[in-house]
Protein backbone atom coordinates (compact mmCIF):
# COMPACT_ATOMS: atom_id res chain seq x y z
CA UNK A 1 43.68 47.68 27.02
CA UNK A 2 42.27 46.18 23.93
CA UNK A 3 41.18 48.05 21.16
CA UNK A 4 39.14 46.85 18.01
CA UNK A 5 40.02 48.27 14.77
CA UNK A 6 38.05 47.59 11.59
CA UNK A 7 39.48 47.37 8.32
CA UNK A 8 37.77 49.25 5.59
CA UNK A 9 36.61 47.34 3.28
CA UNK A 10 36.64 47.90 -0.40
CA UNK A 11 33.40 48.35 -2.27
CA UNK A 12 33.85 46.08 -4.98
CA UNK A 13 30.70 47.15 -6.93
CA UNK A 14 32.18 50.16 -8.25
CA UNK A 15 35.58 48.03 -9.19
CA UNK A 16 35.01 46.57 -12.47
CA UNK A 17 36.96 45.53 -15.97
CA UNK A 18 35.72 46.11 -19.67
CA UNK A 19 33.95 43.64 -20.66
CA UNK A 20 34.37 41.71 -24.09
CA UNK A 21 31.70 43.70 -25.23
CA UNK A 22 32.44 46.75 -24.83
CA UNK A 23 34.92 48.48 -28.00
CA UNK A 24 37.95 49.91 -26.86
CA UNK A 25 38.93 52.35 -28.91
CA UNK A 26 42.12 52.95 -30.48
CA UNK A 27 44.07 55.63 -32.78
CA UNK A 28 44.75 54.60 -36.50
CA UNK A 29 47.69 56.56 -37.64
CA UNK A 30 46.63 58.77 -40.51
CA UNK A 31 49.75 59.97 -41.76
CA UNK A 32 52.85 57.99 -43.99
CA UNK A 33 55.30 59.18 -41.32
CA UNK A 34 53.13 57.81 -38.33
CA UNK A 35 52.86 54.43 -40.00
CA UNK A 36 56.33 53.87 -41.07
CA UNK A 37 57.51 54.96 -37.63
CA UNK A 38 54.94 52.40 -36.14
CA UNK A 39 55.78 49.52 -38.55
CA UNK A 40 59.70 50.35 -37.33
CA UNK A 41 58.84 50.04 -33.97
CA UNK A 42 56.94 47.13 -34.07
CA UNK A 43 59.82 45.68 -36.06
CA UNK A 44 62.26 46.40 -33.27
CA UNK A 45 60.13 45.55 -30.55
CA UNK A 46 59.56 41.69 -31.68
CA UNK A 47 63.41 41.04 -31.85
CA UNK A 48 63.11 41.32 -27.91
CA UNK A 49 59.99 41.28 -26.38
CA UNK A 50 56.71 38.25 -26.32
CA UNK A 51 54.48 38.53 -28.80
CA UNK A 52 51.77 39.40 -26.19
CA UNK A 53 53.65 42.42 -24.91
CA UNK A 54 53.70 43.86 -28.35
CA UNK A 55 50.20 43.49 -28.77
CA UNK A 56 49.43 45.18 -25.45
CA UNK A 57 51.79 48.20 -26.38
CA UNK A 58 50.36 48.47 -30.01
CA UNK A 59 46.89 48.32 -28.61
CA UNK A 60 48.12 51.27 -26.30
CA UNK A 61 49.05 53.11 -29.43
CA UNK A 62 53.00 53.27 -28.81
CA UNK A 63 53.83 52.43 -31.62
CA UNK A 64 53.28 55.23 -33.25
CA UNK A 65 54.04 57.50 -30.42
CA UNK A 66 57.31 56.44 -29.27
């Protein structure tokens, strides 16, 4: 006995990625405290980790809330 199964398949119009157009937005710290505390962590974070990473996690707005 032989039985077909069909795979569903994914619908790749509704899969998509920002594209360079389109402004991602991102939190500015407001406060002394919040940018100190992101300046230190930013600090810290390029004695061990690519440049690129840091980016990515400062873009994220870690910095300031880790």
């Amino acid at each position: 006995m032989e039985e077909a199964a069909q795979a569903q398949q994914p619908d790749y119009a509704t899969l998509r990625r920002p594209g360079p157009q389109e402004t991602v937005l991102c939190h500015v710290p407001l406060r002394a405290a919040d940018a100190a505390r992101s300046a230190k962590n930013i600090a810290r974070w390029n004695s061990y980790l690519p440049a690129a990473c840091v980016r990515t996690m400062v873009r994220m707005g870690w910095d300031y809330t880790t």
